[in-house]
C-alpha atoms as a PDB file:
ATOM      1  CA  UNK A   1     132.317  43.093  98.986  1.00  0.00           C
ATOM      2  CA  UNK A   2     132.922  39.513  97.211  1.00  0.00           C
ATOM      3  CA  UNK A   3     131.327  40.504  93.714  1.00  0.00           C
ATOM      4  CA  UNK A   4     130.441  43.865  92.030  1.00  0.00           C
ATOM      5  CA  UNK A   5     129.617  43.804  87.900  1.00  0.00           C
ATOM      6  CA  UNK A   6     129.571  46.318  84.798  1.00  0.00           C
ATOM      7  CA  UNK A   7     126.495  46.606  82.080  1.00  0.00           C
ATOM      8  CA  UNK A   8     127.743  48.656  79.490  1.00  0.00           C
ATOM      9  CA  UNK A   9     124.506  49.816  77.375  1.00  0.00           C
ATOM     10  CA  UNK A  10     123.780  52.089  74.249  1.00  0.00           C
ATOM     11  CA  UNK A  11     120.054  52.465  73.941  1.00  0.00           C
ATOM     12  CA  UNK A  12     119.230  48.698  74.427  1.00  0.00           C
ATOM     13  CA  UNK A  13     116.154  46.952  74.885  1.00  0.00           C
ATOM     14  CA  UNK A  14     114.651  47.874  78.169  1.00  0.00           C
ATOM     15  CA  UNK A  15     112.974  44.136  78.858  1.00  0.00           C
ATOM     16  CA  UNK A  16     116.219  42.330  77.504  1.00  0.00           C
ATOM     17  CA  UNK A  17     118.101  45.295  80.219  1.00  0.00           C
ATOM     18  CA  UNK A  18     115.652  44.187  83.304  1.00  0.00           C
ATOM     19  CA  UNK A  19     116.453  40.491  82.379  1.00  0.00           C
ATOM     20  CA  UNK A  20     119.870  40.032  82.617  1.00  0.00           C
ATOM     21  CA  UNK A  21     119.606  42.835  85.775  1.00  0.00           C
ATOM     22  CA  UNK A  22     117.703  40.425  87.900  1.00  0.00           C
ATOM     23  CA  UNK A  23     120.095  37.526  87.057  1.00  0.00           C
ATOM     24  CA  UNK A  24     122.652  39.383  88.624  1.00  0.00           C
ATOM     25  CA  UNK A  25     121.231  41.152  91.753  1.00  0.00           C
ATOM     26  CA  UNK A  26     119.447  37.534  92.790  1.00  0.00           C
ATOM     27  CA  UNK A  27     122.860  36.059  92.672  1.00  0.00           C
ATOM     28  CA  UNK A  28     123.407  34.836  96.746  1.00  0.00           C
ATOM     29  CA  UNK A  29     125.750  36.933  97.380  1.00  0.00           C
ATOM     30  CA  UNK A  30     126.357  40.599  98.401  1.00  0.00           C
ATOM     31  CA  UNK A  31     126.853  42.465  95.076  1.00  0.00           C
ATOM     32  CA  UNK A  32     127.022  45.879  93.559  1.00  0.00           C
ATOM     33  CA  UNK A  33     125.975  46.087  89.709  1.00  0.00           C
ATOM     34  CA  UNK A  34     126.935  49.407  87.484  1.00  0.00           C
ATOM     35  CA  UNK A  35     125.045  50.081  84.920  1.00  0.00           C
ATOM     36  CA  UNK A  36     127.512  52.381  82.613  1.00  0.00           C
ATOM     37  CA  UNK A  37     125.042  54.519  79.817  1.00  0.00           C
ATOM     38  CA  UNK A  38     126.536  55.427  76.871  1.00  0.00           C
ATOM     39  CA  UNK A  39     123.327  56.473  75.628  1.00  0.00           C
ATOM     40  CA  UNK A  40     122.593  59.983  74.023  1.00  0.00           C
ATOM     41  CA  UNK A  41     119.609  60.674  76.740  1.00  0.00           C
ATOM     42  CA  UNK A  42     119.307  59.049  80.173  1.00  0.00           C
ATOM     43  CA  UNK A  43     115.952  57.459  79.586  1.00  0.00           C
ATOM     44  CA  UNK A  44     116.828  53.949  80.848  1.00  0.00           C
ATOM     45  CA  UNK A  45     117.633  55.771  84.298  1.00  0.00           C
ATOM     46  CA  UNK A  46     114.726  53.694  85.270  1.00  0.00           C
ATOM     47  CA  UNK A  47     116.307  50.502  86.031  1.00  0.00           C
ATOM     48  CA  UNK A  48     118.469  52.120  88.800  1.00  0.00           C
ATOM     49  CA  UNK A  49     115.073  51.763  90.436  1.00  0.00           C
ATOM     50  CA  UNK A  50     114.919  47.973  90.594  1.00  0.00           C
ATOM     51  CA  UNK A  51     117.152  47.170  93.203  1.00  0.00           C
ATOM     52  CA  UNK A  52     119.117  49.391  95.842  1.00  0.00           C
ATOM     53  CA  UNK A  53     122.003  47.241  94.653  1.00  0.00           C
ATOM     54  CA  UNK A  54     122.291  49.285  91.384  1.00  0.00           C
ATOM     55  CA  UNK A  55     124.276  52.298  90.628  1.00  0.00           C
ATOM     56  CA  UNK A  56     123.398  54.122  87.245  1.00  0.00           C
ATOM     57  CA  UNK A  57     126.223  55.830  85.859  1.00  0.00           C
ATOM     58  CA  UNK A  58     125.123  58.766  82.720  1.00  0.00           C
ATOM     59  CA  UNK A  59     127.691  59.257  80.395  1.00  0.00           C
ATOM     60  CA  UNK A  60     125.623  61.560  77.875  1.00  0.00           C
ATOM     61  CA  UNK A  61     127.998  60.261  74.956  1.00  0.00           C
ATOM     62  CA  UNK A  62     129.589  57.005  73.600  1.00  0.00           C
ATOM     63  CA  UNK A  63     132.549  56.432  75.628  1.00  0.00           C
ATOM     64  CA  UNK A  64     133.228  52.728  73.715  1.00  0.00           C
ATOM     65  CA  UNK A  65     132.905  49.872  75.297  1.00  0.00           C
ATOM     66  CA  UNK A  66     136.234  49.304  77.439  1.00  0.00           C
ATOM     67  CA  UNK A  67     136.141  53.023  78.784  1.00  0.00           C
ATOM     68  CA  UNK A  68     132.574  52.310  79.872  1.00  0.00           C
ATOM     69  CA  UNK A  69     133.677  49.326  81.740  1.00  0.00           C
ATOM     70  CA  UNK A  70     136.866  51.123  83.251  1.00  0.00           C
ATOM     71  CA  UNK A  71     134.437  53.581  84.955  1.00  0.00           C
ATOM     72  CA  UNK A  72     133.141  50.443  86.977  1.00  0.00           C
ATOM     73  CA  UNK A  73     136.754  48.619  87.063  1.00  0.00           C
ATOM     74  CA  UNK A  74     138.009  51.805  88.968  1.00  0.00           C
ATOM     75  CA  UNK A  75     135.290  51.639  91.447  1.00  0.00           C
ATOM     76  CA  UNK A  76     136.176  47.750  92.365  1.00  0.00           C
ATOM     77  CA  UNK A  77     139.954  48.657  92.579  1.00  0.00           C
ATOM     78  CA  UNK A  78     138.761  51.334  95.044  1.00  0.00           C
ATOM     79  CA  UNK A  79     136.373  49.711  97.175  1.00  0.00           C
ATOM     80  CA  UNK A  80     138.501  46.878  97.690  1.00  0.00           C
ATOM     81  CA  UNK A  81     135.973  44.035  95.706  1.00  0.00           C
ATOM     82  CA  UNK A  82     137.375  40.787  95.260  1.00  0.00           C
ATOM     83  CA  UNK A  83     135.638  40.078  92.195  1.00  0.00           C
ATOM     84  CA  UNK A  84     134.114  41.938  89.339  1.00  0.00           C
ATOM     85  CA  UNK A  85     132.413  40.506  86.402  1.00  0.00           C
ATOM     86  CA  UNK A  86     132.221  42.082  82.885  1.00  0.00           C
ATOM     87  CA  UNK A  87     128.632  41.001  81.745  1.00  0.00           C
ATOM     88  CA  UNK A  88     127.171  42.047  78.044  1.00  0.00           C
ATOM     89  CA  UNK A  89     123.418  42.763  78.157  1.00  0.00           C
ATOM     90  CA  UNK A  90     122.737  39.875  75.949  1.00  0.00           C
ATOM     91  CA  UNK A  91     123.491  37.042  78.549  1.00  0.00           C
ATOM     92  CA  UNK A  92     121.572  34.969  80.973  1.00  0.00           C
ATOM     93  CA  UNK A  93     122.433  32.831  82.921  1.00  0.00           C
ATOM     94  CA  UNK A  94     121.240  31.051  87.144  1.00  0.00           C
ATOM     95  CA  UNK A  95     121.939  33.133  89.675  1.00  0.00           C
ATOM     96  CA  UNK A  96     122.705  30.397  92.448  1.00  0.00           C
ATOM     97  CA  UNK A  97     125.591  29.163  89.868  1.00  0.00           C
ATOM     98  CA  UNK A  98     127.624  31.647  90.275  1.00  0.00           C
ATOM     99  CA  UNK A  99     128.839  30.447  93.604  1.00  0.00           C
ATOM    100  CA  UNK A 100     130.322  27.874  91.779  1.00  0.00           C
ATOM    101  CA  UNK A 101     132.342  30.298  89.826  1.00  0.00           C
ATOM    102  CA  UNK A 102     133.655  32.201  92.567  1.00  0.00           C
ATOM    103  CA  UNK A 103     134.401  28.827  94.393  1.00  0.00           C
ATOM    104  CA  UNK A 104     136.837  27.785  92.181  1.00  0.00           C
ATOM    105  CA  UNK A 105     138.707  31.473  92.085  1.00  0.00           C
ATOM    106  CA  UNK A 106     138.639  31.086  95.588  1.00  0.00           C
ATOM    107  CA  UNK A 107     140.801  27.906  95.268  1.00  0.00           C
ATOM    108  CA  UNK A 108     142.485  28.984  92.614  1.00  0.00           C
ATOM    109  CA  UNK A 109     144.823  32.210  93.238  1.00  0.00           C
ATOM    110  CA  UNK A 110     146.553  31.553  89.944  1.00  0.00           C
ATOM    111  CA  UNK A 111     143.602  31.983  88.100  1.00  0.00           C
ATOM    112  CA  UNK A 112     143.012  36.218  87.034  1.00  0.00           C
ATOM    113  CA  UNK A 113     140.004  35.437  84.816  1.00  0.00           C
ATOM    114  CA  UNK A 114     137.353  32.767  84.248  1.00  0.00           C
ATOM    115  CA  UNK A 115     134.280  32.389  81.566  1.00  0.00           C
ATOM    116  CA  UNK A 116     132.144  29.216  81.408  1.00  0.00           C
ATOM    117  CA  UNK A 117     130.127  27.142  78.660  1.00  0.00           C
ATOM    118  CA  UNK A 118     128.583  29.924  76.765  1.00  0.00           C
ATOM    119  CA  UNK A 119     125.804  28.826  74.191  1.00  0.00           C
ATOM    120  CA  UNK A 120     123.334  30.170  71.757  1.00  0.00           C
ATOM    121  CA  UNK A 121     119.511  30.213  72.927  1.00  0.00           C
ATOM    122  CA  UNK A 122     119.088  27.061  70.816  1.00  0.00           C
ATOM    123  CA  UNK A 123     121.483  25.279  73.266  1.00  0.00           C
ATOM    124  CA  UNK A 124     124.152  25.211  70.390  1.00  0.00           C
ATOM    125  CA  UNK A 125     127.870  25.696  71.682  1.00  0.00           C
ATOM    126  CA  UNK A 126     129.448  28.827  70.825  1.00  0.00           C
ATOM    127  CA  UNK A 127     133.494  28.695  70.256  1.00  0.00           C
ATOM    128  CA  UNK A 128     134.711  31.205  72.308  1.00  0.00           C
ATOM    129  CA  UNK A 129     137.985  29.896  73.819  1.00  0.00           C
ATOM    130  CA  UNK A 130     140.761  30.614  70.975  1.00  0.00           C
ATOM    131  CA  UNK A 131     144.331  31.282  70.565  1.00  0.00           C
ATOM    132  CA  UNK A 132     145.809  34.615  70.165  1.00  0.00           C
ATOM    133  CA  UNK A 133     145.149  34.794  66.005  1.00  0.00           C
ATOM    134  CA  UNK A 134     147.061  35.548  63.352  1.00  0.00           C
ATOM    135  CA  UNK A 135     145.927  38.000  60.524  1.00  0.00           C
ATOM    136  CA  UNK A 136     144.637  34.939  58.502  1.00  0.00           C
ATOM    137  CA  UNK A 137     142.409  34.132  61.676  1.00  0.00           C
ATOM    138  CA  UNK A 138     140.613  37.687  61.786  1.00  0.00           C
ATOM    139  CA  UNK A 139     140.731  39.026  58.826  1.00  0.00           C
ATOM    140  CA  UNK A 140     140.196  35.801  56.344  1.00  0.00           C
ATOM    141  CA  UNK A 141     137.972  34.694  58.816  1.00  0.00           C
ATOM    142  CA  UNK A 142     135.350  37.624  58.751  1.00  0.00           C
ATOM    143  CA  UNK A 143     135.625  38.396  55.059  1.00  0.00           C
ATOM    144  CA  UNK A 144     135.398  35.010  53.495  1.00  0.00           C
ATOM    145  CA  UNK A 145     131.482  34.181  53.940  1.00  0.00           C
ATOM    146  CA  UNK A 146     132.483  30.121  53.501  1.00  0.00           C
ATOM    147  CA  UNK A 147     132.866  28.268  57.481  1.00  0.00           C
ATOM    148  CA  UNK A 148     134.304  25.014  55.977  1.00  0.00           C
ATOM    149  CA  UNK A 149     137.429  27.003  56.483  1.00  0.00           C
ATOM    150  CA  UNK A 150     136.745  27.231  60.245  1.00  0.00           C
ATOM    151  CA  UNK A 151     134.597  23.844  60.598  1.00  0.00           C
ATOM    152  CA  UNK A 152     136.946  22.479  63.316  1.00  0.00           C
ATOM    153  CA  UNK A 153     139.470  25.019  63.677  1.00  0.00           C
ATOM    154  CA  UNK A 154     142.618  24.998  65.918  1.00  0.00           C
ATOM    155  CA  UNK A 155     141.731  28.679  66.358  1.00  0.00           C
ATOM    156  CA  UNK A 156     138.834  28.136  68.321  1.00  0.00           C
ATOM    157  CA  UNK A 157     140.056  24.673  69.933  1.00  0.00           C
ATOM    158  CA  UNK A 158     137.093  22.903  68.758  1.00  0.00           C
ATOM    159  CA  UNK A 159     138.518  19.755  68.638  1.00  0.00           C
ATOM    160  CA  UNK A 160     138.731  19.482  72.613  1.00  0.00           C
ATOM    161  CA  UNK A 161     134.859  19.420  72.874  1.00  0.00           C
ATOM    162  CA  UNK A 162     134.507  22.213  75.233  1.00  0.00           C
ATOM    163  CA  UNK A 163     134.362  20.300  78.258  1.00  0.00           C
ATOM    164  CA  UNK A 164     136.905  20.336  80.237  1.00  0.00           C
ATOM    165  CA  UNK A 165     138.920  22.618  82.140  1.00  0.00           C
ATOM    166  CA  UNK A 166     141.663  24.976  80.178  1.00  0.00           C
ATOM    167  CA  UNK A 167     143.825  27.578  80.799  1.00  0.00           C
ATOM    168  CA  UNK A 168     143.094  29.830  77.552  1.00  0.00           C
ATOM    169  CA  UNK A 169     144.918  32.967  76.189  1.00  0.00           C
ATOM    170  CA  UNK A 170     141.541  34.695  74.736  1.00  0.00           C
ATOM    171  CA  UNK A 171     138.426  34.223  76.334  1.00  0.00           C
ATOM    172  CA  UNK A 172     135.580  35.903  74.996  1.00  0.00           C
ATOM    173  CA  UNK A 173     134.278  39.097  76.715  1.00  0.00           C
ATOM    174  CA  UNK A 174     130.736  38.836  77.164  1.00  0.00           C
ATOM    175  CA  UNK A 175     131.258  37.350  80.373  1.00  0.00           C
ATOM    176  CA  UNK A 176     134.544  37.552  82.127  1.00  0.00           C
ATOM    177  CA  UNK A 177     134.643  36.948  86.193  1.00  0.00           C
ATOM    178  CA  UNK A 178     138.074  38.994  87.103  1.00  0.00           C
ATOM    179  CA  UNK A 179     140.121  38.694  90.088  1.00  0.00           C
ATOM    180  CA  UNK A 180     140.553  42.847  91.156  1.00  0.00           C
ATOM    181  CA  UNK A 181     143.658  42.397  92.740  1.00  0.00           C
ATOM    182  CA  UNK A 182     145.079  40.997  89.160  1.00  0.00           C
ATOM    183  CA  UNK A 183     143.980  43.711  87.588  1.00  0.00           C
ATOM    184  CA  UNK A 184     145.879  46.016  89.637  1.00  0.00           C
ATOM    185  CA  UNK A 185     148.945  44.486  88.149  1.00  0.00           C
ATOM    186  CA  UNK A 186     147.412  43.736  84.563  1.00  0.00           C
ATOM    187  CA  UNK A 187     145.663  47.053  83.960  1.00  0.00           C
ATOM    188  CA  UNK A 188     142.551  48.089  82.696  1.00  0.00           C
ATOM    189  CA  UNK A 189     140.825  47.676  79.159  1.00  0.00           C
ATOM    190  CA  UNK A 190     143.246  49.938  76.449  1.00  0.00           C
ATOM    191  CA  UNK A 191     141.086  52.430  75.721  1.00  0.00           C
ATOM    192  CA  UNK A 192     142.354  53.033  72.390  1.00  0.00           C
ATOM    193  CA  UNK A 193     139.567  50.294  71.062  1.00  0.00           C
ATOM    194  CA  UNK A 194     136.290  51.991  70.738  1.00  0.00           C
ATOM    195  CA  UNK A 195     134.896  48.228  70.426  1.00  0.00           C
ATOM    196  CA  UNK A 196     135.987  44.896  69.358  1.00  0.00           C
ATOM    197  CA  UNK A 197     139.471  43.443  70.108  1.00  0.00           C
ATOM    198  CA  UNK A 198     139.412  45.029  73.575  1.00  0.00           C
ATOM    199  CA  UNK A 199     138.450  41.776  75.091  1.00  0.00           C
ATOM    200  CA  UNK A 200     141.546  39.671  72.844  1.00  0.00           C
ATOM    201  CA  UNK A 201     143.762  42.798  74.418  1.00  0.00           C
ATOM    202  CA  UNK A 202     143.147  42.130  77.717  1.00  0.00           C
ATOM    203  CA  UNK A 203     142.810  38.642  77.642  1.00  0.00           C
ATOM    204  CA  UNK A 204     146.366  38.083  76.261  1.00  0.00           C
ATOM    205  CA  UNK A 205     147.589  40.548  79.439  1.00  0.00           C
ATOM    206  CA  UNK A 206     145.890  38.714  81.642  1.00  0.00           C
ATOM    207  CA  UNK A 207     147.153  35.780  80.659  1.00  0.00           C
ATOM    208  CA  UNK A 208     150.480  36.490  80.750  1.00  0.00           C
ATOM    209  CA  UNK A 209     150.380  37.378  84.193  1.00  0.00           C
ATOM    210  CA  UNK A 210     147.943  34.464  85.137  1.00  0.00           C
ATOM    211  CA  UNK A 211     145.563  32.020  84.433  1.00  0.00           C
ATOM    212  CA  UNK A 212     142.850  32.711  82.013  1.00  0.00           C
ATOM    213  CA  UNK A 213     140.334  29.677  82.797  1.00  0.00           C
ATOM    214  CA  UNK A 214     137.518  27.757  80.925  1.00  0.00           C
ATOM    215  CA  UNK A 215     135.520  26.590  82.990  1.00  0.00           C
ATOM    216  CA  UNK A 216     133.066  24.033  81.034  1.00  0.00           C
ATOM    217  CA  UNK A 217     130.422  22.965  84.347  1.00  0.00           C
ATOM    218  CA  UNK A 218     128.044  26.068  84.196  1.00  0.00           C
ATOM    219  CA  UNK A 219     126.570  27.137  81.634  1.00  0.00           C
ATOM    220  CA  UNK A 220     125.293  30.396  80.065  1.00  0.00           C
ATOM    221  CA  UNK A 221     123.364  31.629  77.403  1.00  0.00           C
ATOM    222  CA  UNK A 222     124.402  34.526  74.858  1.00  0.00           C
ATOM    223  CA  UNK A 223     121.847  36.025  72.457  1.00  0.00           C
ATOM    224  CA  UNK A 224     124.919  36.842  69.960  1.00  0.00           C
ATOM    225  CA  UNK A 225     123.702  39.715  67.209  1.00  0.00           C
ATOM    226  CA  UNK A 226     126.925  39.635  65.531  1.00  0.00           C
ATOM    227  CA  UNK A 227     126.374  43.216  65.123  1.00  0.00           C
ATOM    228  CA  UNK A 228     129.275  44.030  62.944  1.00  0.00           C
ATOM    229  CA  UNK A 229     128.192  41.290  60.442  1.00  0.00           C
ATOM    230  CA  UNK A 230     125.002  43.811  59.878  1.00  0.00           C
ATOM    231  CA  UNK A 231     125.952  47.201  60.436  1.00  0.00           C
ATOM    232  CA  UNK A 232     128.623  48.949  57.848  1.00  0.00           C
ATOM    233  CA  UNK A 233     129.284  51.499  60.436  1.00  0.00           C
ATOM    234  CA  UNK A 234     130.443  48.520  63.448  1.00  0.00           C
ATOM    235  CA  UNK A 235     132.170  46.896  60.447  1.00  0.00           C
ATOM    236  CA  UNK A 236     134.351  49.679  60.295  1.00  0.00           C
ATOM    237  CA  UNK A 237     134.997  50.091  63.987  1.00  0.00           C
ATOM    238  CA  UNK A 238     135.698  46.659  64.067  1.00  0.00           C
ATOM    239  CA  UNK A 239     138.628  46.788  61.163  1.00  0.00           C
ATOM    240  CA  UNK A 240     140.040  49.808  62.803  1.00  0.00           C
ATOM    241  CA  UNK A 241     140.303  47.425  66.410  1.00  0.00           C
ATOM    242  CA  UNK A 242     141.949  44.955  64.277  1.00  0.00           C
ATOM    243  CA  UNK A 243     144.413  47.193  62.822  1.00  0.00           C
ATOM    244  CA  UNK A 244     145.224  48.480  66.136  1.00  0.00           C
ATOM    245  CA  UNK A 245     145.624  45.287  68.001  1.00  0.00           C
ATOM    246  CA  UNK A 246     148.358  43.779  65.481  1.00  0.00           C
ATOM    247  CA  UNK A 247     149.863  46.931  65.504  1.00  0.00           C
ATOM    248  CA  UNK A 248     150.032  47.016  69.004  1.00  0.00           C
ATOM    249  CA  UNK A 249     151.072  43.194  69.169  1.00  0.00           C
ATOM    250  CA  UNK A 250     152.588  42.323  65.709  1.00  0.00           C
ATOM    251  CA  UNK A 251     151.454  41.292  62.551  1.00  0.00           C
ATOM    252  CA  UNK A 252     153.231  38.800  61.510  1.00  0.00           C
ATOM    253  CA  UNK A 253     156.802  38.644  63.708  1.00  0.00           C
ATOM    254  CA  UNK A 254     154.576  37.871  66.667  1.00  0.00           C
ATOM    255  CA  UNK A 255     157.024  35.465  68.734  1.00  0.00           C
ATOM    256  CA  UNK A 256     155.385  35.582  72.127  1.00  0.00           C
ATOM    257  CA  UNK A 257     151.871  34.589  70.348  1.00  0.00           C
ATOM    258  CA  UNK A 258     153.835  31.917  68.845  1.00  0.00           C
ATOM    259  CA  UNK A 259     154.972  30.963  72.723  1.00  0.00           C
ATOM    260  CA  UNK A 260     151.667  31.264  73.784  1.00  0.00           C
ATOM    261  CA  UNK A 261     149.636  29.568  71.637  1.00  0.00           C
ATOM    262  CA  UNK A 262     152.152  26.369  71.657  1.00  0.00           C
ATOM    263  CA  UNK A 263     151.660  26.038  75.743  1.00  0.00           C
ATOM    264  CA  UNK A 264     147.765  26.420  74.880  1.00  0.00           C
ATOM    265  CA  UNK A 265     148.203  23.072  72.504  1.00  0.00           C
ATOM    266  CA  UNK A 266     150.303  21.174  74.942  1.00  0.00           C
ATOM    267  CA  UNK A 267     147.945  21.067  77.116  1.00  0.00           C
ATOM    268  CA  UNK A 268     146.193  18.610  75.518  1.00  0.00           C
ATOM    269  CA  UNK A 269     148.961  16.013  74.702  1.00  0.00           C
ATOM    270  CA  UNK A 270     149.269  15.361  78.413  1.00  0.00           C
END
């Protein structure tokens, strides 16, 4: 199979749910799409009944996010799929672009994950392609409510114009197209993140290993809640990720970010 996909969902919107499901199974292509519940009851068991190409997975608890996923990922590793792409229920996007997508993977064996153009419903661009951050690019960045810190940021390499093709170490994940055989080397999502950060964590494996593309020629769209921004109690999860990723990476004596993030600039003084 050329393309199976994850839907990780926690008591979401059933019409939001049977949108983004039929831009994925009317993709031209043969597919398989897993819907991973981490609801408390299973009554969105229903949409397993809008296509044969669905399989609805139950977990009757709140696995996280990346554990979710890694319940799909397993099955792709094990069925031998070439591709499998990590979609949030919040995106939408044309099926018969897609192709595109997997086109360039397929002439691109360097390449272990790709996002496109992502923007808001209102057309605006969001800034998803960044470098691996510092402390001062998470933390100062969510807690101080002011953007004219962040109005043209190196951090999220606005000044490039999103339009062009880049090889980026942190692509966003509501929508990552992986190459399965990469992540046999690379791993899965670290399971220690509940939510948040999981995406920067396996982004910056990835790309160590492999190209982590932009690819600015399709574009989606991404109905961003910016949940944690609301909620006290995904505020906290979302500290405790942070914490845990510079732990994991370093806080400050980060030299490999420092490595990274400089052959991210160059790219642009050729």
């Amino acid at each position: 199979m050329k393309l199976a996909a994850s839907i990780v969902i926690y008591h979401n919107n059933i019409e939001q749910l049977k949108h983004i499901i039929n831009c994925f199974i009317n993709i031209p292509l043969e597919t398989k799409l897993y819907i991973i519940d981490n609801s408390s009851d299973d009554s969105l068991k229903i949409l397993k009944d809008i296509d044969k190409k669905i399989e609805y997975i139950f977990n009757n608890k709140n696995l996280g996010y990346g554990k979710a996923h890694n319940i799909a990922l397993r099955k792709s590793i094990e069925n031998d799929v070439t591709y499998h792409l990590i979609l949030n229920p919040d995106i939408s996007f044309n099926p018969n672009e897609i192709n595109e997508l997997i086109d360039y993977m397929d002439n691109h064996h360097d390449v272990g994950q790709l996002m496109p153009k992502v923007t808001y419903p209102d057309g605006q661009p969001q800034y998803l392609c960044k470098l691996l951050p510092t402390p001062y690019d998470l933390i100062v960045r969510r807690f101080i409510p002011t953007k004219k810190l962040f109005k043209n940021s190196k951090y999220e390499l606005r000044f490039f114009g999103y339009n062009k093709i880049i090889n980026v170490p942190f692509l966003s994940g509501c929508f990552m197209l992986l190459r399965v055989n990469a992540l046999k080397e690379v791993g899965l999502f670290d399971e220690r993140y509940f939510m948040y950060a999981e995406d920067l964590d396996f982004s910056r494996r990835m790309h160590s290993k492999y190209k982590t593309i932009f690819y600015p020629y399709i574009t989606i769209i991404h109905d961003h809640a910016r949940e944690s921004y609301k909620n006290i109690k995904m505020l906290r999860i979302h500290i405790k990720s942070i914490i845990h990723y510079f732990n994991k990476w370093g806080w400050f004596f980060d030299n490999e970010r420092k490595i990274i993030n400089k052959r991210c600039l160059n790219q642009f003084d050729k």
